[in-house]
N, C-alpha and C. Protein backbone atom coordinates (compact mmCIF):
# COMPACT_ATOMS: atom_id res chain seq x y z
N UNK A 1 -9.78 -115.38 -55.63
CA UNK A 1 -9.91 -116.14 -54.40
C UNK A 1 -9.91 -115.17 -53.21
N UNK A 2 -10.81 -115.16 -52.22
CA UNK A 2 -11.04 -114.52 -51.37
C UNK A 2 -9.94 -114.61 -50.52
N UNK A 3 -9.86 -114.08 -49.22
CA UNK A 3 -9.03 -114.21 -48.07
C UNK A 3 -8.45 -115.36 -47.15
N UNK A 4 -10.57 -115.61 -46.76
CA UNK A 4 -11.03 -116.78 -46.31
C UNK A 4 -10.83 -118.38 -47.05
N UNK A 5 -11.01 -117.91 -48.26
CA UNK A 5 -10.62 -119.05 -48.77
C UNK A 5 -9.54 -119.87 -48.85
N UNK A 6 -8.52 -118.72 -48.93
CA UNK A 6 -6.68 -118.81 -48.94
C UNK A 6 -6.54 -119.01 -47.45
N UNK A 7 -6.96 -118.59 -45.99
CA UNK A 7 -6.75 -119.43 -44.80
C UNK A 7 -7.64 -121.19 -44.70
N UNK A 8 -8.33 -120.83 -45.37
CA UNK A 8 -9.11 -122.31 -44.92
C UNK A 8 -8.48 -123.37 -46.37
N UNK A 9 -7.08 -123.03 -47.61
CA UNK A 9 -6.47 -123.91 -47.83
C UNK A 9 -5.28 -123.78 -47.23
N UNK A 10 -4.65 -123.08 -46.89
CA UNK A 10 -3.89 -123.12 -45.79
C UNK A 10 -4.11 -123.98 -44.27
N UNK A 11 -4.91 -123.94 -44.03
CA UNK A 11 -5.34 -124.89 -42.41
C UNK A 11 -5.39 -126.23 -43.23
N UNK A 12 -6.01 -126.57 -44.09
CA UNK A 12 -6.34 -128.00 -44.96
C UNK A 12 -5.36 -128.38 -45.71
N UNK A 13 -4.10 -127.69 -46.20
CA UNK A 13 -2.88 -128.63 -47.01
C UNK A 13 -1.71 -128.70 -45.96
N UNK A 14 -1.63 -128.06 -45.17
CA UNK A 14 -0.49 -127.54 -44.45
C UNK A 14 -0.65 -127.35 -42.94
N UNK A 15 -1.63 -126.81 -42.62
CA UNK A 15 -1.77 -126.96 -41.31
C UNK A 15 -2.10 -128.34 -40.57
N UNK A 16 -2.91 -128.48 -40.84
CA UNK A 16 -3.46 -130.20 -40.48
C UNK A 16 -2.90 -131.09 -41.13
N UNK A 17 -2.14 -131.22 -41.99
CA UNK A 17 -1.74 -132.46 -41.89
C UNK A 17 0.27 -132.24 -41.17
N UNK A 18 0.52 -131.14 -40.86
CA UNK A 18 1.72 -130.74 -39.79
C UNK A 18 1.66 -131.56 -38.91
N UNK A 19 -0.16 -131.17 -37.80
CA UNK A 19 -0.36 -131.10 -36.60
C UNK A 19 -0.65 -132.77 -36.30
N UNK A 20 -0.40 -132.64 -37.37
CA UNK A 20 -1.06 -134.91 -37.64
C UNK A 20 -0.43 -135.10 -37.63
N UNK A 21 1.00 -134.96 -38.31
CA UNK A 21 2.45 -135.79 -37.93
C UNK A 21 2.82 -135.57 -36.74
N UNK A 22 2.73 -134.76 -36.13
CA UNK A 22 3.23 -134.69 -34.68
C UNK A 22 2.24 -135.35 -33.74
N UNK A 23 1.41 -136.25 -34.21
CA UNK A 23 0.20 -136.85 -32.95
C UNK A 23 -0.87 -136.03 -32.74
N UNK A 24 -1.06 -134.77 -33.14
CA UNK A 24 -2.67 -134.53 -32.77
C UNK A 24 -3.76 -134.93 -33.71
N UNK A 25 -4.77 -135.20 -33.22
CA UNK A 25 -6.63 -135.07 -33.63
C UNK A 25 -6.80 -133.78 -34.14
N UNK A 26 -7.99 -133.91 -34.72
CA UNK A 26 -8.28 -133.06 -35.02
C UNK A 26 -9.66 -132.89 -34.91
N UNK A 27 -10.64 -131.62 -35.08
CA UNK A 27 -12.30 -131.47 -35.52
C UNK A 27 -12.28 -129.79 -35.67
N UNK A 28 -12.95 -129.93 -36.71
CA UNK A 28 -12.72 -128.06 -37.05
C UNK A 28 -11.32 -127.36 -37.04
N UNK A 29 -11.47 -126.63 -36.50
CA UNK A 29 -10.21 -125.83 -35.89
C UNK A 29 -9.63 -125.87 -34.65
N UNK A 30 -9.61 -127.33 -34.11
CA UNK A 30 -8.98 -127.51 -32.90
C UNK A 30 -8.70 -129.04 -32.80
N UNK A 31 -6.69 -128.55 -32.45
CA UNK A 31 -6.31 -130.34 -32.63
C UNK A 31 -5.91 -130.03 -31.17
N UNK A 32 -5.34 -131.29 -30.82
CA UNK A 32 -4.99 -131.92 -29.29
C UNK A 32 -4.10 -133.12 -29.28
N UNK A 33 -3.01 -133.42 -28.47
CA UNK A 33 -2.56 -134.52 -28.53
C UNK A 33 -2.48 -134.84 -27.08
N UNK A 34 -2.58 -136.29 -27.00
CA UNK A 34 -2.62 -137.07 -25.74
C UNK A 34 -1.07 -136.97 -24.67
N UNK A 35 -1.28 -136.60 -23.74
CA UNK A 35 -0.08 -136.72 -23.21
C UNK A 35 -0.19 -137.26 -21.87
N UNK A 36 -0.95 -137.98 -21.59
CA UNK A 36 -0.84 -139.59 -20.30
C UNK A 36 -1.84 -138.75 -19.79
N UNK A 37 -1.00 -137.53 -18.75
CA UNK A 37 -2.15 -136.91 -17.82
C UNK A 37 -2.71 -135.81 -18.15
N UNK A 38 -2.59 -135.59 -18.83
CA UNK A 38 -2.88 -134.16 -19.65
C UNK A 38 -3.25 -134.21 -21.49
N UNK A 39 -3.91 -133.20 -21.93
CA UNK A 39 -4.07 -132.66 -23.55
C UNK A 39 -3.67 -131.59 -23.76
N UNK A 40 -2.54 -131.27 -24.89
CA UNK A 40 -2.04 -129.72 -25.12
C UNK A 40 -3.37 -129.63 -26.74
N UNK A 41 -3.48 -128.75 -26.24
CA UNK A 41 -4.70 -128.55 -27.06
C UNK A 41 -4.24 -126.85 -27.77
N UNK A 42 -4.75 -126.54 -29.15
CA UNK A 42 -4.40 -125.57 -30.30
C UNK A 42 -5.61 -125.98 -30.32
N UNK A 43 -6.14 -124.11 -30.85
CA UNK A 43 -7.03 -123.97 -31.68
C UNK A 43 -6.40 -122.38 -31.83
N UNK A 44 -7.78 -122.41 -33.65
CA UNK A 44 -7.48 -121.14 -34.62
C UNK A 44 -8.67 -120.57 -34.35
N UNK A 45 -8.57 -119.39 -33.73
CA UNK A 45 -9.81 -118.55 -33.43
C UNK A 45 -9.90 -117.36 -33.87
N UNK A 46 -10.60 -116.92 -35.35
CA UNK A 46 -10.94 -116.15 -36.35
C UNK A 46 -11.18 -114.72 -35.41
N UNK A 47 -11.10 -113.91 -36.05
CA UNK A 47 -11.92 -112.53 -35.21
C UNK A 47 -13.34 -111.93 -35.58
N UNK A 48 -14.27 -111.73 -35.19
CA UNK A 48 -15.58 -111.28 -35.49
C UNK A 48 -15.51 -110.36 -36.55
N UNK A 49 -14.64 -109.65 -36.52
CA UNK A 49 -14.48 -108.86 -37.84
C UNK A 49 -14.12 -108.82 -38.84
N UNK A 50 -13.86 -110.59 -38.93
CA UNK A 50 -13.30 -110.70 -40.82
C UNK A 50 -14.35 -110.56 -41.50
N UNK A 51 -14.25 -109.97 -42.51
CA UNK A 51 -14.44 -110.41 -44.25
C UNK A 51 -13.63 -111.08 -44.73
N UNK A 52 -14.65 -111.48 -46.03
CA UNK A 52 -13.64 -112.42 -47.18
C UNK A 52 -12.73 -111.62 -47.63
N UNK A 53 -12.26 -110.73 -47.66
CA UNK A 53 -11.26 -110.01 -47.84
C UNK A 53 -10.21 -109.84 -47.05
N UNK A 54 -10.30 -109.95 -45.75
CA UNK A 54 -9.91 -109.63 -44.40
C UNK A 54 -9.79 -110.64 -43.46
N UNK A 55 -8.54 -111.33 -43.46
CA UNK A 55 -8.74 -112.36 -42.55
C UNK A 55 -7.66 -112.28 -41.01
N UNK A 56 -8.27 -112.23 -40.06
CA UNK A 56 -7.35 -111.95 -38.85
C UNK A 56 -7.36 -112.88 -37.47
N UNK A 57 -6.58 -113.79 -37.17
CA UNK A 57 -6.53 -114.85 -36.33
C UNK A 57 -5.57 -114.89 -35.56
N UNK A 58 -5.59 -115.69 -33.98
CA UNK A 58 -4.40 -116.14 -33.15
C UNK A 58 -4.99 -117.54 -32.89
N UNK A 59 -3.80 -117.92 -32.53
CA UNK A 59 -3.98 -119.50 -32.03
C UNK A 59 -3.59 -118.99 -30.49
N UNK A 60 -4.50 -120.16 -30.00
CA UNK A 60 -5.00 -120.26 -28.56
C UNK A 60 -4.37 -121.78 -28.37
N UNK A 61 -3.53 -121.74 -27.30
CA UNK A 61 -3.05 -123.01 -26.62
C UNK A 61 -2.49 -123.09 -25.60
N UNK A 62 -3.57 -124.50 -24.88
CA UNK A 62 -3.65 -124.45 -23.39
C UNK A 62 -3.56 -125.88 -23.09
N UNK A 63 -3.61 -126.67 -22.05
CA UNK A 63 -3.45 -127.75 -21.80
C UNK A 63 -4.79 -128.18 -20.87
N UNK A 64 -5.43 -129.34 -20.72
CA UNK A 64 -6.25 -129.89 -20.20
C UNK A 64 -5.61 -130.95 -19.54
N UNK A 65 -6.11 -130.86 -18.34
CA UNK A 65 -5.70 -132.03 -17.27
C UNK A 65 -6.29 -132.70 -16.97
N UNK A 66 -6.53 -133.98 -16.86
CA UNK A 66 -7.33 -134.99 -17.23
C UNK A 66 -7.95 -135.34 -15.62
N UNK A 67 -7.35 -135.15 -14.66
CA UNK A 67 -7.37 -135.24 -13.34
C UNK A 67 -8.87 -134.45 -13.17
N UNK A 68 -8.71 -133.09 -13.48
CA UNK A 68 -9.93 -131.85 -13.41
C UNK A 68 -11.05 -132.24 -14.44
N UNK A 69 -11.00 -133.11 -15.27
CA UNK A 69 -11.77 -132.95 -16.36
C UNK A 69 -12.96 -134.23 -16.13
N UNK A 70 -13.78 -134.44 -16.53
CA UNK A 70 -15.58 -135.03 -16.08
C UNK A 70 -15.31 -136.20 -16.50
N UNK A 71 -14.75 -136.42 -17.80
CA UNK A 71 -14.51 -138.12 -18.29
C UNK A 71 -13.38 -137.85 -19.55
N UNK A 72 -12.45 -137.68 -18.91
CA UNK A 72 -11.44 -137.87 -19.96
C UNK A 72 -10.98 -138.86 -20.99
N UNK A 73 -11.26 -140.10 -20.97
CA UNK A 73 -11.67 -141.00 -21.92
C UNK A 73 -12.86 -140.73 -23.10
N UNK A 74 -14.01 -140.02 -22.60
CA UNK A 74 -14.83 -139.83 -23.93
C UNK A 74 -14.42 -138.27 -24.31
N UNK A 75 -13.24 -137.82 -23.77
CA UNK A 75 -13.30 -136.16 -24.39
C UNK A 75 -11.98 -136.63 -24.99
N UNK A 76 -10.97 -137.49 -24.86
CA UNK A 76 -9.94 -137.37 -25.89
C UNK A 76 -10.26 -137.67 -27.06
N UNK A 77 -11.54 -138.08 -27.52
CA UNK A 77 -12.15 -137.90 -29.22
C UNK A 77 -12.35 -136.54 -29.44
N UNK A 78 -12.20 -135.82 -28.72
CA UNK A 78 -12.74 -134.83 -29.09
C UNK A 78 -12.81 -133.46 -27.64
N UNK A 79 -11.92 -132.84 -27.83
CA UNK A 79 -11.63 -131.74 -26.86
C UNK A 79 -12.35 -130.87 -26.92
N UNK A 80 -13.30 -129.91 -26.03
CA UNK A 80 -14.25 -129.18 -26.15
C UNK A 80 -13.86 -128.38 -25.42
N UNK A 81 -13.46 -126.67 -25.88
CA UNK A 81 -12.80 -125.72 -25.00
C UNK A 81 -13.29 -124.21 -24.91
């Protein structure tokens, strides 16, 4: 089993369904949960230089404010960052 393979069952047995008990969505590699005026938003952002052998990542998390944002009703399906 490759590298890649062992992070992407890792994000799929354990990661996502964590980030689901605590209230976030999900799509790909980026969940979000609703918080009235705001979205705290996670994502897993790979590095250009993996191989399947080689896997190297940080999570990125920031919040969206719904006030600043274009239509926050059709982006809490789905957070785009």
């Amino acid at each position: 089993m490759t590298a890649k393979e062992k992070q992407l069952i890792i994000i799929k047995t354990h990661l996502k369904p964590l980030l689901k008990s605590y209230g976030y969505a999900t799509k790909a590699q980026t969940w979000w949960r609703n918080q009235d005026e705001f979205f705290i938003i996670i994502n897993l952002q790979n590095f250009s230089w993996n191989s399947k052998e080689d896997v190297a990542f940080c999570f990125n998390i920031g919040i969206a404010i719904k006030k600043a944002m274009k239509n926050p009703e059709n982006n809490s399906q789905h957070i785009t960052i």
